[in-house]
Protein backbone atom coordinates (compact mmCIF):
# COMPACT_ATOMS: atom_id res chain seq x y z
CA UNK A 1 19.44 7.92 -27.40
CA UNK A 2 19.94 4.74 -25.58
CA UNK A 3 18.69 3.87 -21.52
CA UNK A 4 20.41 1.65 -19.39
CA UNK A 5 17.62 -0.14 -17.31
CA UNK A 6 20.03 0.02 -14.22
CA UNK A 7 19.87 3.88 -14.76
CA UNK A 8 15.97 3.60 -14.96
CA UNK A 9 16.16 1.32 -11.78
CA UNK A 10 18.12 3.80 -10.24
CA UNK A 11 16.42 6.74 -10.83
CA UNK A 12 13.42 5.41 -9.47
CA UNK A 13 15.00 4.15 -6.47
CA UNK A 14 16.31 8.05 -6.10
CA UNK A 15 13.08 9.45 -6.34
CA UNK A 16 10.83 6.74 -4.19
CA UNK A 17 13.70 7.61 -1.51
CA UNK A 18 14.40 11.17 -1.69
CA UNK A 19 17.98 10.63 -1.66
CA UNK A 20 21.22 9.77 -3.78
CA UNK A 21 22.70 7.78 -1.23
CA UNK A 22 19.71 5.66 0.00
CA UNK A 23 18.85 4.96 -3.94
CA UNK A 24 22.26 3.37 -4.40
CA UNK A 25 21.69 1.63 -1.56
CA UNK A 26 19.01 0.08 -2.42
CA UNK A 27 19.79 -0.54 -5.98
CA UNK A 28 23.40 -1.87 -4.42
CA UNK A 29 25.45 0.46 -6.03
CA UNK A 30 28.49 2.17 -4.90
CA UNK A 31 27.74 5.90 -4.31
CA UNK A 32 30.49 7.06 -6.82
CA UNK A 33 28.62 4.77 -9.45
CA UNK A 34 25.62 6.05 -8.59
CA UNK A 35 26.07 9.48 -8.63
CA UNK A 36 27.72 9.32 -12.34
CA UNK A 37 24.74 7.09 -13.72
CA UNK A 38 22.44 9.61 -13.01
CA UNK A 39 24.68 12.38 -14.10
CA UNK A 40 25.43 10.33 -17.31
CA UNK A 41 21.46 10.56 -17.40
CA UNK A 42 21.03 14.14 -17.03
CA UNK A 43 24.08 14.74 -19.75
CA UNK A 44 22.12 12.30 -22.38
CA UNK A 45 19.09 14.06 -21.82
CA UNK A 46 20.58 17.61 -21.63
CA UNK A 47 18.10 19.09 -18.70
CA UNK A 48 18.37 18.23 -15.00
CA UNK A 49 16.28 15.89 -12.98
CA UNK A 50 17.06 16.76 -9.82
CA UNK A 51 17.49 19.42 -7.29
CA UNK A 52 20.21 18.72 -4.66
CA UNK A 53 19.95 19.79 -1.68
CA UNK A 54 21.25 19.37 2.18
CA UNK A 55 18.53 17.13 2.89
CA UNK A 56 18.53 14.85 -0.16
CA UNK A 57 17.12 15.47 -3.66
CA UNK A 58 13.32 16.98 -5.29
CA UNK A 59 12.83 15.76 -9.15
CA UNK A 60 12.44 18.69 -11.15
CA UNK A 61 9.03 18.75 -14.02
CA UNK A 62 11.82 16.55 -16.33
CA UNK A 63 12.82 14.34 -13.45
CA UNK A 64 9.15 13.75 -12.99
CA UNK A 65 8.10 12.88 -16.58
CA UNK A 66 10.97 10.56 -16.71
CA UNK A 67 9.77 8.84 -13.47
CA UNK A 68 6.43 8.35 -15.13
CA UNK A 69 8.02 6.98 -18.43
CA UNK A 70 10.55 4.86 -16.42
CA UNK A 71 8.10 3.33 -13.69
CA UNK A 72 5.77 2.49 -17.25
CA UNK A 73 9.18 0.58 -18.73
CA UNK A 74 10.16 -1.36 -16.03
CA UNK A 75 6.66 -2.41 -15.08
CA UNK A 76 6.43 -3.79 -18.77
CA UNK A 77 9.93 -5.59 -18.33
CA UNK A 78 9.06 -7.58 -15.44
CA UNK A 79 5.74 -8.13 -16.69
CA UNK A 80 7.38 -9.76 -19.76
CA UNK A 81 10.07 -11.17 -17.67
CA UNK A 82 7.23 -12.90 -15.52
CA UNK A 83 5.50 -13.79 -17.94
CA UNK A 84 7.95 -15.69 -20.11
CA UNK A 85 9.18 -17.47 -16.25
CA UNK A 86 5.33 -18.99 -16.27
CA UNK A 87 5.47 -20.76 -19.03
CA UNK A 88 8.36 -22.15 -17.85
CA UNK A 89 6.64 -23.10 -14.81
CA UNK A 90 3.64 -24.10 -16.28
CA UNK A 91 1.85 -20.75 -15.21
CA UNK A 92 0.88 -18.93 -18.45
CA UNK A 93 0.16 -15.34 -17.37
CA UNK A 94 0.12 -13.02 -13.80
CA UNK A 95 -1.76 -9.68 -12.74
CA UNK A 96 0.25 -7.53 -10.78
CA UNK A 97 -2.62 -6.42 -7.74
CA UNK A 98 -1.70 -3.16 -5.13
CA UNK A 99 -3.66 -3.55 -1.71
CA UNK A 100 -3.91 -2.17 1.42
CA UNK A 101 -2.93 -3.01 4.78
CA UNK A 102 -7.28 -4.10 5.02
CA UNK A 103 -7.30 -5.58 1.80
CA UNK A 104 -4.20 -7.95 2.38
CA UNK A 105 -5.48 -9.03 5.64
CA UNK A 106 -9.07 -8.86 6.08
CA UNK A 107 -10.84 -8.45 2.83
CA UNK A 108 -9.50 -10.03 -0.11
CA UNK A 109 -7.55 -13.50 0.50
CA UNK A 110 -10.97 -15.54 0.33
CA UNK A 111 -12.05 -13.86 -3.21
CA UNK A 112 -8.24 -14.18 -4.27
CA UNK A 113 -8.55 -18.11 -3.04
CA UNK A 114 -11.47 -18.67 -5.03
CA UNK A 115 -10.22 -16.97 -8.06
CA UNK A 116 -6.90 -18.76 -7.92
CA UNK A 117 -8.38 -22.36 -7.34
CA UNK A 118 -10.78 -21.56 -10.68
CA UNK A 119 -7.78 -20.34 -13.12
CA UNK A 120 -5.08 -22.20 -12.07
CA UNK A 121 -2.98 -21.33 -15.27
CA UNK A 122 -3.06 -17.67 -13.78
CA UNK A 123 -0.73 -16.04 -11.17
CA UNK A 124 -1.18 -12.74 -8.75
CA UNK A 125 1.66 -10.63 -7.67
CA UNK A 126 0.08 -9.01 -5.04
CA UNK A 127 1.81 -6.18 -3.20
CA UNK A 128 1.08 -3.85 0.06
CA UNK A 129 0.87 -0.35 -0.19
CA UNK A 130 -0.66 2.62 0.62
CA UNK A 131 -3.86 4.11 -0.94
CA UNK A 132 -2.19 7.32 -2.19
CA UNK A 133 0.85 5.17 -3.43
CA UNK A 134 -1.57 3.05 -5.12
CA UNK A 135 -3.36 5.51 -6.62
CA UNK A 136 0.05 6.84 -8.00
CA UNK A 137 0.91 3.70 -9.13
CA UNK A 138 -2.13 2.77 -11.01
CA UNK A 139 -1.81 6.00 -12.62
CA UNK A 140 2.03 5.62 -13.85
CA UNK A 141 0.83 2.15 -15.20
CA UNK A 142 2.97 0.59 -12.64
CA UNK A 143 0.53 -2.11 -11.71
CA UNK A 144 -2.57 -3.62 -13.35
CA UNK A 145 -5.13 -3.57 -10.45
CA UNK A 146 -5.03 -1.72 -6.98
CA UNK A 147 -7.48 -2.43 -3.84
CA UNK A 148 -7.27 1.07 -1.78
CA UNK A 149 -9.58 3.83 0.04
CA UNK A 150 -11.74 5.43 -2.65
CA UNK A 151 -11.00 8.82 -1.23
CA UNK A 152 -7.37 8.17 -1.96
CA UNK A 153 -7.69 8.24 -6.05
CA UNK A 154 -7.91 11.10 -8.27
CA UNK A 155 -11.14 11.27 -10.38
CA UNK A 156 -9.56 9.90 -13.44
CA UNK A 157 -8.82 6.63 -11.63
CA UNK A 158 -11.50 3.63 -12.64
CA UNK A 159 -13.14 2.16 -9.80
CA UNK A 160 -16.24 -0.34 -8.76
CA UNK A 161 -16.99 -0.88 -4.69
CA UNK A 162 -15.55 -4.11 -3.17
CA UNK A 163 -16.56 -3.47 0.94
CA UNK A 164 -16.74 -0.83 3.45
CA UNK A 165 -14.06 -0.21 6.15
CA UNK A 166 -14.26 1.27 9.43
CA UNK A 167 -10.90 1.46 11.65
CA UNK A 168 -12.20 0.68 15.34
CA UNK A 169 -10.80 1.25 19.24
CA UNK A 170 -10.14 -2.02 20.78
CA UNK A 171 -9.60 -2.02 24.46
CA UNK A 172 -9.31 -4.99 26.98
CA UNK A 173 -12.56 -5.31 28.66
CA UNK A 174 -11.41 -3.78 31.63
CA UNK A 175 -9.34 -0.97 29.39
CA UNK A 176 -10.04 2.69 29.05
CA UNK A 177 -13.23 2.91 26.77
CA UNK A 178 -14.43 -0.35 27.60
CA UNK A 179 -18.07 0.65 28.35
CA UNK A 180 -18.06 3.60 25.79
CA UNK A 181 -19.65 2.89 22.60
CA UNK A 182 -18.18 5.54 20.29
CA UNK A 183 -15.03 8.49 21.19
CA UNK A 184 -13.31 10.70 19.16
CA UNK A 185 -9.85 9.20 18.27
CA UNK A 186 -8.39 13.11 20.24
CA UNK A 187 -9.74 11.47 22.97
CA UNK A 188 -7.32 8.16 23.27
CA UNK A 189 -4.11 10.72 22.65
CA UNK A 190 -3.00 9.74 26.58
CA UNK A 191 -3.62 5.70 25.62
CA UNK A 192 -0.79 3.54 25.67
CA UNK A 193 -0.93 2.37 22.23
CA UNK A 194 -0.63 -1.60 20.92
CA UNK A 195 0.17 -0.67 16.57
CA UNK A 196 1.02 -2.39 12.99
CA UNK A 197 5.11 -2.07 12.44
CA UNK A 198 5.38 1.57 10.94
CA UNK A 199 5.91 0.50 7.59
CA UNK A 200 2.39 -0.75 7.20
CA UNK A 201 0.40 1.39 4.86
CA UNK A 202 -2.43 1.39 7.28
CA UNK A 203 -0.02 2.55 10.18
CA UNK A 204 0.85 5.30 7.98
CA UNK A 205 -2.32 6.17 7.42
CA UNK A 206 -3.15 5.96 10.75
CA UNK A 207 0.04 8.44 12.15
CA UNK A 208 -0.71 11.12 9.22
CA UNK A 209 -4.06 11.62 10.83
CA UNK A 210 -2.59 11.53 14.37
CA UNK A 211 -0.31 14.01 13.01
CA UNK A 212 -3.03 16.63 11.49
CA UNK A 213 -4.55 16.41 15.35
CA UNK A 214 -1.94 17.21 16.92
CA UNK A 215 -1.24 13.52 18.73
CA UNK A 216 1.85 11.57 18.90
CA UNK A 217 0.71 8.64 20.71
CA UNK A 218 3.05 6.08 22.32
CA UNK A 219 3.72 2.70 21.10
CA UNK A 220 4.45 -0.28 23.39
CA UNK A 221 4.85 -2.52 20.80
CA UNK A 222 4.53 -2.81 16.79
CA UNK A 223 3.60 -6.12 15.16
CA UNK A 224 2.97 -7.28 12.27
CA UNK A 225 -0.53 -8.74 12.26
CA UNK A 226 -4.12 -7.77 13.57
CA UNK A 227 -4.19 -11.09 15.31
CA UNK A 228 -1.28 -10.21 17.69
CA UNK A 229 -2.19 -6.83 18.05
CA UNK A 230 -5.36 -8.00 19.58
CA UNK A 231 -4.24 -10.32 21.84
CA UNK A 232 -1.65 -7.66 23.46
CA UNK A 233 -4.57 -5.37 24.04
CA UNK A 234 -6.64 -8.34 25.73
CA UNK A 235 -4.02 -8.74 27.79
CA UNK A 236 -4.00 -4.75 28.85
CA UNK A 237 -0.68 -4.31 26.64
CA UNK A 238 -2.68 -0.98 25.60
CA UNK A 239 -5.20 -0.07 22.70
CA UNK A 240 -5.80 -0.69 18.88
CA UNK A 241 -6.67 1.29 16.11
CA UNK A 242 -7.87 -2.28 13.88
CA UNK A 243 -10.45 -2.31 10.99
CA UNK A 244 -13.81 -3.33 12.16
CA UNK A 245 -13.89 -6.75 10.44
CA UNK A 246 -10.54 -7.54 11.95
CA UNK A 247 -11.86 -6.51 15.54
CA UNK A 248 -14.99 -8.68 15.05
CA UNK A 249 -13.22 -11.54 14.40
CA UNK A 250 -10.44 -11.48 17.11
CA UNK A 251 -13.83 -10.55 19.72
CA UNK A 252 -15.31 -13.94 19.12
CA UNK A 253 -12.17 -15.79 20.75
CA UNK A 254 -10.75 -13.00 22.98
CA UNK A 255 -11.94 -10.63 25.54
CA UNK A 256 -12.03 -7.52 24.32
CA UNK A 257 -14.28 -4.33 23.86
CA UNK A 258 -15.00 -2.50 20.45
CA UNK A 259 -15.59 1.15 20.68
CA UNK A 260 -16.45 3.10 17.29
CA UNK A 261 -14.69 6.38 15.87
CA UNK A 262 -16.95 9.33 15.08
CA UNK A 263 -13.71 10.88 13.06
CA UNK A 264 -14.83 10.81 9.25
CA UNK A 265 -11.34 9.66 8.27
CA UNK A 266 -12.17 6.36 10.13
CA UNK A 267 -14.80 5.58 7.83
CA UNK A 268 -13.16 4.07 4.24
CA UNK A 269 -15.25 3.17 1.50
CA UNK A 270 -12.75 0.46 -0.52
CA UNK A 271 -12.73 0.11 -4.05
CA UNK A 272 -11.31 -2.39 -6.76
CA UNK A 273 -9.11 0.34 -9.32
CA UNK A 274 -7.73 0.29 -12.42
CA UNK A 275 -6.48 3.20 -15.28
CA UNK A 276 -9.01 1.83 -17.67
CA UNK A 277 -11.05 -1.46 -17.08
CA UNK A 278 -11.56 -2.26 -20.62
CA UNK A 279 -7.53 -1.94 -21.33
CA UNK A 280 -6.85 -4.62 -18.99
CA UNK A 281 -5.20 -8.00 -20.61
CA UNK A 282 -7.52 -10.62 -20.42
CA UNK A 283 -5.74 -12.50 -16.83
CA UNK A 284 -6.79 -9.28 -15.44
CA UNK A 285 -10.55 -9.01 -16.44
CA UNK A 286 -10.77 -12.67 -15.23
CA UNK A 287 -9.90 -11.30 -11.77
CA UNK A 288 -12.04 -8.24 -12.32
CA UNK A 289 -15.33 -9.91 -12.95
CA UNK A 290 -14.59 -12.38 -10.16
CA UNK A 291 -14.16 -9.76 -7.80
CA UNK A 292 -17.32 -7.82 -8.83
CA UNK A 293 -19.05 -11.09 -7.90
CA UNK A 294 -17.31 -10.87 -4.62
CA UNK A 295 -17.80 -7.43 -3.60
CA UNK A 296 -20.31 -6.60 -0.90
């Protein structure tokens, strides 16, 4: 039995999206094409992989193992494929690193810096996402290390603490809030709302919980940064849900007020994880024991 790794590619690109049609997209492949890869798959394999329905596809128990096995073989093939393109460049191996929306902006580029400026014959894909898709990720072997919410990975998941993180109100100082010290986040649910572009993992995060409250709060604008955020809401643009280190550090040069969430979810505990610390190739221990020297 042979795989095409444009079926693999496309199967994937099925399941992250839920859909035929937006796979091919995204794998640029005509529809028609697309449709008779991943029939040719289901023929070669003789069991289906997924359930079609009027509002896209679900992978069946086969169409998940094969995920699993096909997210493990492509990881490997660009990890090869990057690998053999540094010594080309004169960089000799990479780590492929998952963070969150914190992690990316607030937490880790100093530690990354210093690690980076020490090994220079080592490279770091790093790559937003989500805690839960991180934790899936890490999981499916799909990445070496991950930076994400502990309470986001499954007990079998390897992990060490890097730094706490608590998602904060900012408000103008002459905002709604301004002289509170804490609120529940229910309480904001009339607040015109200043947000991270909806993509953002911590966005998501953010709207899922929004979601379980029954809140759909309304966005006046969407950026991409906690920089610009803040400086819409200290101009009365509206409020900010921003981690606490990020609100801190915009405070010093701009005049706004911090006001602390009592909700639990707010509170996020974030962790340095990997399947197995031990298993790791050796670039990625190098990082590892650098960032346990980091950590807080």
């Amino acid at each position: 039995m042979r795989f095409d790794l444009v079926d693999l590619q496309l199967f994937i690109a099925v399941a992250d999206q839920r859909s035929i049609t937006r796979g091919a997209e995204r794998s640029h492949l005509a529809l028609a094409s697309a449709s008779a890869r991943i029939k040719g798959l289901e023929d070669a394999l003789g069991v289906a992989l997924l359930k079609r329905g009027r509002r896209g596809v679900e992978l069946t128990a086969a169409g998940e193992s094969l995920l699993d096995h096909a997210r493990l073989v492509i990881h490997q093939i660009d990890a090869m494929r990057g690998d053999l393109a540094s010594y080309a460049s004169g960089v000799r191996a990479s780590v492929h690193f998952l963070a969150n929306t914190s992690g990316l902006s607030e937490h880790l580029p100093k530690a990354l810096a210093g690690f980076l400026r020490e090994h220079r014959d080592v490279a770091i894909d790093i790559e937003e996402r989500e805690s839960t898709d991180i934790a899936a990720a890490i999981t499916a072997g799909a990445a070496d290390l991950g930076f994400a919410a502990e309470h986001a990975l499954p007990e079998h998941i390897e992990r060490f603490p890097f730094s706490e993180d608590r998602l904060t109100l900012v408000t103008s100082r002459r905002g709604p809030f301004a002289g509170r010290r804490q609120i529940d986040f229910q309480e904001a649910g009339a607040c015109e709302f200043v947000g991270l572009t909806s993509a953002t993992a911590l966005q998501m995060h953010i709207s899922k919980h929004a979601a379980r409250l029954g809140m759909r709060p309304h966005f006046r604008a969407r950026l991409r940064d906690f920089d610009a955020i803040c400086q819409m809401v200290a101009a009365d643009v509206g409020v900010a849900l921003v981690p606490e280190a990020a609100a801190r550090r915009c405070a010093k040069t701009m005049p706004l007020a911090m006001v602390r969430l009592r909700d639990n979810w707010a509170n996020r505990r974030l962790v340095i994880c990997a399947r197995n610390f031990k298993a790791l190739a050796r670039p990625a221990k190098m990082l590892v024991e650098h960032l346990r020297a980091e950590a807080m």
